[in-house]
N, C-alpha and C. Protein backbone atom coordinates (compact mmCIF):
# COMPACT_ATOMS: atom_id res chain seq x y z
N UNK A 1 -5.08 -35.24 -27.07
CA UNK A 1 -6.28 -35.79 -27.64
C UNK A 1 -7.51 -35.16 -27.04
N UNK A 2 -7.22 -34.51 -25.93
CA UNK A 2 -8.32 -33.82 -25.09
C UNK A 2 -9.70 -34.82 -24.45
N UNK A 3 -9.45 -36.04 -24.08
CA UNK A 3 -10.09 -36.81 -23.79
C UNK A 3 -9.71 -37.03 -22.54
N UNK A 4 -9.49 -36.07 -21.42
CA UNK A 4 -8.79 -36.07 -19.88
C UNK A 4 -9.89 -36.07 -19.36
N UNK A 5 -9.63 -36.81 -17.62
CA UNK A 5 -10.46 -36.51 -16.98
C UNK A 5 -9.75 -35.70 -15.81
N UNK A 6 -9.51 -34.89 -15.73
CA UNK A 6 -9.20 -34.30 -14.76
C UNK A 6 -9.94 -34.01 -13.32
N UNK A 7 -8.99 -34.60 -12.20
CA UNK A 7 -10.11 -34.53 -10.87
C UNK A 7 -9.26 -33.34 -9.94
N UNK A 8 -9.51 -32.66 -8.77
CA UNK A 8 -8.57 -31.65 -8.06
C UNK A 8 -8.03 -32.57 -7.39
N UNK A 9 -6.57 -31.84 -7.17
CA UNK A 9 -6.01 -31.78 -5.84
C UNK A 9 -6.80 -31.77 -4.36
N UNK A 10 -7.47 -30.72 -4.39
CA UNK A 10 -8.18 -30.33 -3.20
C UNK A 10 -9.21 -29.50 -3.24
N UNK A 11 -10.54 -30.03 -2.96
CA UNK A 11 -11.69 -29.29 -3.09
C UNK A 11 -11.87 -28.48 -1.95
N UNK A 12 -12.17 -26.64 -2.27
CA UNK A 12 -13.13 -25.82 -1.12
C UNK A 12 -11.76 -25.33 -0.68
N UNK A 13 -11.32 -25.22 -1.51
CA UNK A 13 -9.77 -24.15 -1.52
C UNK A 13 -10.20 -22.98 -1.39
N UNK A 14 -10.33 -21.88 0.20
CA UNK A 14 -10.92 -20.49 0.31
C UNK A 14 -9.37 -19.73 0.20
N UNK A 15 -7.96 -20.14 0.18
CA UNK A 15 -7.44 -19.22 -0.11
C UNK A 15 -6.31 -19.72 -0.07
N UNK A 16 -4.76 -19.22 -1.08
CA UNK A 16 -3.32 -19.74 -1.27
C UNK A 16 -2.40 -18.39 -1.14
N UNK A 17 -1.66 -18.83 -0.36
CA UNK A 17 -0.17 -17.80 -0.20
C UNK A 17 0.56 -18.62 -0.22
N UNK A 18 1.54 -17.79 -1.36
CA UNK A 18 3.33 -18.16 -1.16
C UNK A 18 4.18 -17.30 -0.35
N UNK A 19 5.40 -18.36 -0.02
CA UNK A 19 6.40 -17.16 0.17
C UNK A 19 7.64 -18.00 -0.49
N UNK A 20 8.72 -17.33 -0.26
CA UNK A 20 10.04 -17.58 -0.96
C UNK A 20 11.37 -17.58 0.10
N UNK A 21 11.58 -18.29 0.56
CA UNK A 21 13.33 -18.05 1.11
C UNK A 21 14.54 -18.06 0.87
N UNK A 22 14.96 -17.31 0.71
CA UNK A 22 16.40 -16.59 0.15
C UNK A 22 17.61 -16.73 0.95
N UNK A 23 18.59 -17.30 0.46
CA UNK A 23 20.28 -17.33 0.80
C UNK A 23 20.77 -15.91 0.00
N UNK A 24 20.81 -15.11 0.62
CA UNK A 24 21.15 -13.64 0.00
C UNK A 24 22.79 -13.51 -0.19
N UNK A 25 23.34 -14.35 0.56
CA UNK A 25 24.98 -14.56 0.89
C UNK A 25 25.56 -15.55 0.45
N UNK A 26 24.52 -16.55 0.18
CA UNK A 26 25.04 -17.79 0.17
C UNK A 26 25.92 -19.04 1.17
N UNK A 27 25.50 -18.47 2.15
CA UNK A 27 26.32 -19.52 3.24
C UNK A 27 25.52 -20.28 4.12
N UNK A 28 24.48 -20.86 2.87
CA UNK A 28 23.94 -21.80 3.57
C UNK A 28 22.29 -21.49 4.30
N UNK A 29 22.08 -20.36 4.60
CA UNK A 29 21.35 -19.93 6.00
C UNK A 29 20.28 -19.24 5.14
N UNK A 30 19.04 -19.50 5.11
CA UNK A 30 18.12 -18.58 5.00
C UNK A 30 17.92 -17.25 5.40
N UNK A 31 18.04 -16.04 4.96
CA UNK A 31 17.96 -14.63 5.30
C UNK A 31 17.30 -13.44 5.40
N UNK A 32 15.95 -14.72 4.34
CA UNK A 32 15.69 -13.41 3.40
C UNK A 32 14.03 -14.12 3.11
N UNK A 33 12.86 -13.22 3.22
CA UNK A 33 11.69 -13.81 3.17
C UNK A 33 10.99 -13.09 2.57
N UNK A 34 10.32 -13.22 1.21
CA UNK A 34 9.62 -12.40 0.79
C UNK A 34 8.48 -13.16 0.15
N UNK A 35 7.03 -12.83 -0.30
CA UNK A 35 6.39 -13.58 -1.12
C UNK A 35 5.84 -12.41 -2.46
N UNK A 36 6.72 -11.58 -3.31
CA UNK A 36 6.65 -11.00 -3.85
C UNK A 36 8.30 -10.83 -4.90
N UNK A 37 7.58 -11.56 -6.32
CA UNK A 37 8.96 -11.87 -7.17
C UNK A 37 9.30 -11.03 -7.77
N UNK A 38 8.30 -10.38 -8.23
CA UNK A 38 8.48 -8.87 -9.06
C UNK A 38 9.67 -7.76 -8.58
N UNK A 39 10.53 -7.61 -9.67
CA UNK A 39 11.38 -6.65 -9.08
C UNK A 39 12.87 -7.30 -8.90
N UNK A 40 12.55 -8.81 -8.84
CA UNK A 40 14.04 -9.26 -8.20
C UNK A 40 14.46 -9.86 -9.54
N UNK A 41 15.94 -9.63 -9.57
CA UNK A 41 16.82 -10.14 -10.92
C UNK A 41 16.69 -11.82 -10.43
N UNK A 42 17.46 -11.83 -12.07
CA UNK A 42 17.86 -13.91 -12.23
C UNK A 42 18.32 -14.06 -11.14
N UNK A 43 19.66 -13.34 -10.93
CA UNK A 43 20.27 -13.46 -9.49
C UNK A 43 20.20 -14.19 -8.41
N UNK A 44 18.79 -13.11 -7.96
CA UNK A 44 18.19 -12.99 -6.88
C UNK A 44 17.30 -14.04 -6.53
N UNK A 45 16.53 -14.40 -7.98
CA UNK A 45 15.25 -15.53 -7.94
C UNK A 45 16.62 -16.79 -8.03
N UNK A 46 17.81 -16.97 -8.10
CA UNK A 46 18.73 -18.08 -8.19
C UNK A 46 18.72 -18.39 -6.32
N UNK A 47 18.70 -17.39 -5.83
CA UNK A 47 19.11 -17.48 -4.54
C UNK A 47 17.72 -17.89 -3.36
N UNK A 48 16.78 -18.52 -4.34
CA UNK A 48 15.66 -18.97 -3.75
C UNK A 48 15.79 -20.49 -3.02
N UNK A 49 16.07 -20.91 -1.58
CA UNK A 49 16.43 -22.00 -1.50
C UNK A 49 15.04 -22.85 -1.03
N UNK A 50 13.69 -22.03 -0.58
CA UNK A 50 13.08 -22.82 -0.52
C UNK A 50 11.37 -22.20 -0.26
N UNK A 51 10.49 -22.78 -1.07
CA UNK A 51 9.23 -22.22 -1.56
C UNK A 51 8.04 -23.01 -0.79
N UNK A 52 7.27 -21.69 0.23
CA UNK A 52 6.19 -22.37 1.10
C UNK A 52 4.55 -21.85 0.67
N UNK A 53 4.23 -22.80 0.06
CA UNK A 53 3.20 -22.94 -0.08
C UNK A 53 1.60 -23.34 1.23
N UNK A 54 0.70 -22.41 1.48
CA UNK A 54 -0.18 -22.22 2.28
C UNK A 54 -1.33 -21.74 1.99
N UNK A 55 -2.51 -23.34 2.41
CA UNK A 55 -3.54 -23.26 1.94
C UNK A 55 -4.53 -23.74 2.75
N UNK A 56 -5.57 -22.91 2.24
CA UNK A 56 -6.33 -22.97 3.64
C UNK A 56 -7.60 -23.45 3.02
N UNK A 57 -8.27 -24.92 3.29
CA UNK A 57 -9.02 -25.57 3.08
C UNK A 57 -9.99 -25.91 3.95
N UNK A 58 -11.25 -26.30 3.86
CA UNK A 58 -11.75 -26.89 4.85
C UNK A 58 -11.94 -28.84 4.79
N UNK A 59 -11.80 -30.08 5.84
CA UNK A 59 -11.76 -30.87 5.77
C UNK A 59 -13.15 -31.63 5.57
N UNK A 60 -13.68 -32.52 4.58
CA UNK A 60 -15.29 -32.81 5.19
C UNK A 60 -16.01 -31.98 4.24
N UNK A 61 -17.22 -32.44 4.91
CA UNK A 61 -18.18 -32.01 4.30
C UNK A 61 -19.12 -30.86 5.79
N UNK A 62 -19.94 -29.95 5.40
CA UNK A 62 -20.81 -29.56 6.52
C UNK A 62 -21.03 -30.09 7.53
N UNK A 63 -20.93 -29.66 9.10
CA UNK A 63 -21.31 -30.42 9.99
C UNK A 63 -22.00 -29.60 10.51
N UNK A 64 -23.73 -29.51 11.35
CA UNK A 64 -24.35 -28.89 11.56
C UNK A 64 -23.98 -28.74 12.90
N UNK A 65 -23.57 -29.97 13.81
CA UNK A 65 -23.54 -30.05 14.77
C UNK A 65 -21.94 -30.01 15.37
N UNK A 66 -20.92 -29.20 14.48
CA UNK A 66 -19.55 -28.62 14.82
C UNK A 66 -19.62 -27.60 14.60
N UNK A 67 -18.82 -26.85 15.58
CA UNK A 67 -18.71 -25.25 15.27
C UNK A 67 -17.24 -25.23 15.04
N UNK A 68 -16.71 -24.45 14.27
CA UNK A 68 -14.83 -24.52 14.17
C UNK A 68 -14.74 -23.18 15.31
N UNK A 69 -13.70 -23.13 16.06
CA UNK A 69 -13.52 -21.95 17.21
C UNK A 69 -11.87 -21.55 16.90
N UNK A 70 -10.87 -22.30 16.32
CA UNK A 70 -9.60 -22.03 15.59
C UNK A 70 -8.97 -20.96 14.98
N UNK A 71 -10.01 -19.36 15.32
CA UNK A 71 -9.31 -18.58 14.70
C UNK A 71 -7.83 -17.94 15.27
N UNK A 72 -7.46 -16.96 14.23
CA UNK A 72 -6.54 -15.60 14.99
C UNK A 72 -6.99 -14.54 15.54
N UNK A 73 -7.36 -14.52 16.61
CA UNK A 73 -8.00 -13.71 17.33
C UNK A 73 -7.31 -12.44 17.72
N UNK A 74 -6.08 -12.48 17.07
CA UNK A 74 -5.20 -10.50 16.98
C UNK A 74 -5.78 -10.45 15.53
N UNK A 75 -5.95 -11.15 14.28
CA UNK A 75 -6.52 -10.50 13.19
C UNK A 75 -8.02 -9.80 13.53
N UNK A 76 -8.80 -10.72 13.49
CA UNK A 76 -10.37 -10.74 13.38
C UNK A 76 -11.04 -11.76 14.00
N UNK A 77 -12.65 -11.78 15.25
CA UNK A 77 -13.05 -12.88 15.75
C UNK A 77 -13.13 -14.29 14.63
N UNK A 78 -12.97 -13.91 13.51
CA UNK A 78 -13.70 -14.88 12.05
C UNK A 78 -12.78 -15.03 11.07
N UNK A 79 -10.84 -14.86 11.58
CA UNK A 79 -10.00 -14.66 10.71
C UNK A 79 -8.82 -15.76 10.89
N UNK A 80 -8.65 -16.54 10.20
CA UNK A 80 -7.72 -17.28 9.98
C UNK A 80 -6.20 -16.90 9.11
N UNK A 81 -5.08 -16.98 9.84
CA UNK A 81 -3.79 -16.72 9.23
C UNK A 81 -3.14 -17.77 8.05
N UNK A 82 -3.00 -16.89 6.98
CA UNK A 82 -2.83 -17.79 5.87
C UNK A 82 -1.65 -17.78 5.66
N UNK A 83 -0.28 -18.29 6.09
CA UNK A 83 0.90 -17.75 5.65
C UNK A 83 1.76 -17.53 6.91
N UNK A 84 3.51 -17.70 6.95
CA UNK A 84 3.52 -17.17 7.91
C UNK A 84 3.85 -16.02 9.29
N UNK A 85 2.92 -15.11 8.83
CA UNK A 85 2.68 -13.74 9.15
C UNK A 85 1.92 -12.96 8.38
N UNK A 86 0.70 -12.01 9.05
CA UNK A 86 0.25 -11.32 8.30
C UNK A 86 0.72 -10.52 7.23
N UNK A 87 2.11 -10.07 7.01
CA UNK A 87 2.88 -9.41 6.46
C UNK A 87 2.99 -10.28 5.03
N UNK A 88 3.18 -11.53 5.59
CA UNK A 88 3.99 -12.68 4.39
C UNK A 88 2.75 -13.47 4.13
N UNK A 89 1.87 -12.96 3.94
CA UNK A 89 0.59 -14.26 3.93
C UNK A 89 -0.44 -13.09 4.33
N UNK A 90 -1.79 -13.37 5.15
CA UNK A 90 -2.87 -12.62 4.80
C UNK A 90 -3.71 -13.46 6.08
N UNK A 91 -4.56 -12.71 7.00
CA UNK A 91 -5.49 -13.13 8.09
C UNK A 91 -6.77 -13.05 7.08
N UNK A 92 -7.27 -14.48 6.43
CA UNK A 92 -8.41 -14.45 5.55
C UNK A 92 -9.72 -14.51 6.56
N UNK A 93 -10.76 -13.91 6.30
CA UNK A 93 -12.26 -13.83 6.72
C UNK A 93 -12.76 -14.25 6.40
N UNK A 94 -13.30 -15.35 7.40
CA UNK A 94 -14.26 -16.11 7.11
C UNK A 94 -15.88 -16.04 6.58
N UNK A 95 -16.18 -14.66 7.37
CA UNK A 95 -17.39 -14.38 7.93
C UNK A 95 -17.94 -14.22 6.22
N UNK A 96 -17.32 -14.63 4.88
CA UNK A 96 -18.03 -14.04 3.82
C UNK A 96 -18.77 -15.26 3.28
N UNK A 97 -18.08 -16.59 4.18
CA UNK A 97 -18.84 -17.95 3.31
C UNK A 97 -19.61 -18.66 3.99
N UNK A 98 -20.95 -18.94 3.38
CA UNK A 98 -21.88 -19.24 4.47
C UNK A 98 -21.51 -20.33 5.03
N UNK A 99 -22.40 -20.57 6.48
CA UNK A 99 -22.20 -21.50 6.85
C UNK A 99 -20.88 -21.58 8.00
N UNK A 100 -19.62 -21.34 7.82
CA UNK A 100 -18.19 -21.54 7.55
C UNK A 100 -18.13 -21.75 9.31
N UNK A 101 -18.94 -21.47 10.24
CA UNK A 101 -18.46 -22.07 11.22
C UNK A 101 -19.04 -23.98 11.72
N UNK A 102 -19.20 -24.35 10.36
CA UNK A 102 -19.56 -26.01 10.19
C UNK A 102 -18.86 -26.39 9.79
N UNK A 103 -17.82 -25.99 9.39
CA UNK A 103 -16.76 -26.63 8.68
C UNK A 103 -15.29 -26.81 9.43
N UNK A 104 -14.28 -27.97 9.41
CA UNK A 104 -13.00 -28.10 9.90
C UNK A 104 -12.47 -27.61 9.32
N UNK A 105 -11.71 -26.16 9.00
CA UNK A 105 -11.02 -25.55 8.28
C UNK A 105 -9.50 -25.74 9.03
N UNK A 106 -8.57 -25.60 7.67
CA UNK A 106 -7.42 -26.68 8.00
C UNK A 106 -6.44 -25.24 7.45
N UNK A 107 -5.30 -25.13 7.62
CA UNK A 107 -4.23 -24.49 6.57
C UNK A 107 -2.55 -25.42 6.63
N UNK A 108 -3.19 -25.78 5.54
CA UNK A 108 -1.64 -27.08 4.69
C UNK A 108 -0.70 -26.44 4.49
N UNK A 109 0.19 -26.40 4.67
CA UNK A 109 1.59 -25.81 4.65
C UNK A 109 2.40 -26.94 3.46
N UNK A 110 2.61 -26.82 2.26
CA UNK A 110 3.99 -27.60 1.24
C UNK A 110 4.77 -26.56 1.58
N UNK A 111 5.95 -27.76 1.71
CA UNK A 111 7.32 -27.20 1.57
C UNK A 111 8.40 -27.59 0.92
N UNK A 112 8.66 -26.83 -0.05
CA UNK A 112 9.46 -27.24 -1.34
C UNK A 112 11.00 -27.06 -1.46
N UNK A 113 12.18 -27.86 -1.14
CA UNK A 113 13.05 -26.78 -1.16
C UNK A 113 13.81 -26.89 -3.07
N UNK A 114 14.61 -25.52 -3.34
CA UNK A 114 14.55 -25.84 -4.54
C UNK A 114 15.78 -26.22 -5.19
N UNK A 115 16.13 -26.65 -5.93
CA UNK A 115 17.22 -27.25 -6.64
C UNK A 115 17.85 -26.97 -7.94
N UNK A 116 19.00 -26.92 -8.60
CA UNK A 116 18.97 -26.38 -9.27
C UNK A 116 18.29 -24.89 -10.00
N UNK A 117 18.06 -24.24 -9.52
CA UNK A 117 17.15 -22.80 -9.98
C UNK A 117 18.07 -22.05 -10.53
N UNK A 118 17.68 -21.83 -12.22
CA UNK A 118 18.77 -20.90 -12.70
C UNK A 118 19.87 -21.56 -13.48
């Protein structure tokens, strides 16, 4: 009817990585970590046992009188790890949004495992 009100999930979302974990053998054990689907057969995307979602938000509103000091300091003085590993995820920079050391910046980790797939 198009008469929705739709509200977010989560406002001041600066950035989302997935990744994917794989039973490549099937015996149970995670093996296999990639966050890149392209390329892999039905198979392969069957053998997905569990999907991590990572997001990096800030909590609040502006605080003039907080500074956030929480970075990754092997990425960048102003870089927060989105994911887990630079490899599998991404050290995002802060330094592009104003303000950004007023803010409680958070990174939420969902973790999905999956069922039936395939």
């Amino acid at each position: 009817d198009g008469n929705y009100n739709f509200l977010p999930l989560l406002d001041c979302v600066a950035d989302m990585q997935v990744d994917y974990q794989r039973d490549t053998d099937n015996d149970g054990v995670i093996d296999n970590t990639t966050d890149d689907l392209a390329g892999l057969t039905a198979a392969q995307i069957r053998q997905i046992k569990e999907v991590r979602v990572y997001i990096l938000a800030h909590e609040g509103q502006r605080n003039t009188s907080y500074t956030f000091t929480n970075f990754t300091p092997a990425a960048c003085p102003t870089c927060i790890r989105v994911g887990r590993t630079a490899v599998l995820g991404q050290d995002f920079n802060l330094l592009a949004i104003a303000n950004f050391q007023n803010y409680r910046w958070k990174v939420y980790t969902i973790v999905v495992k999956t069922n039936n797939v395939g």
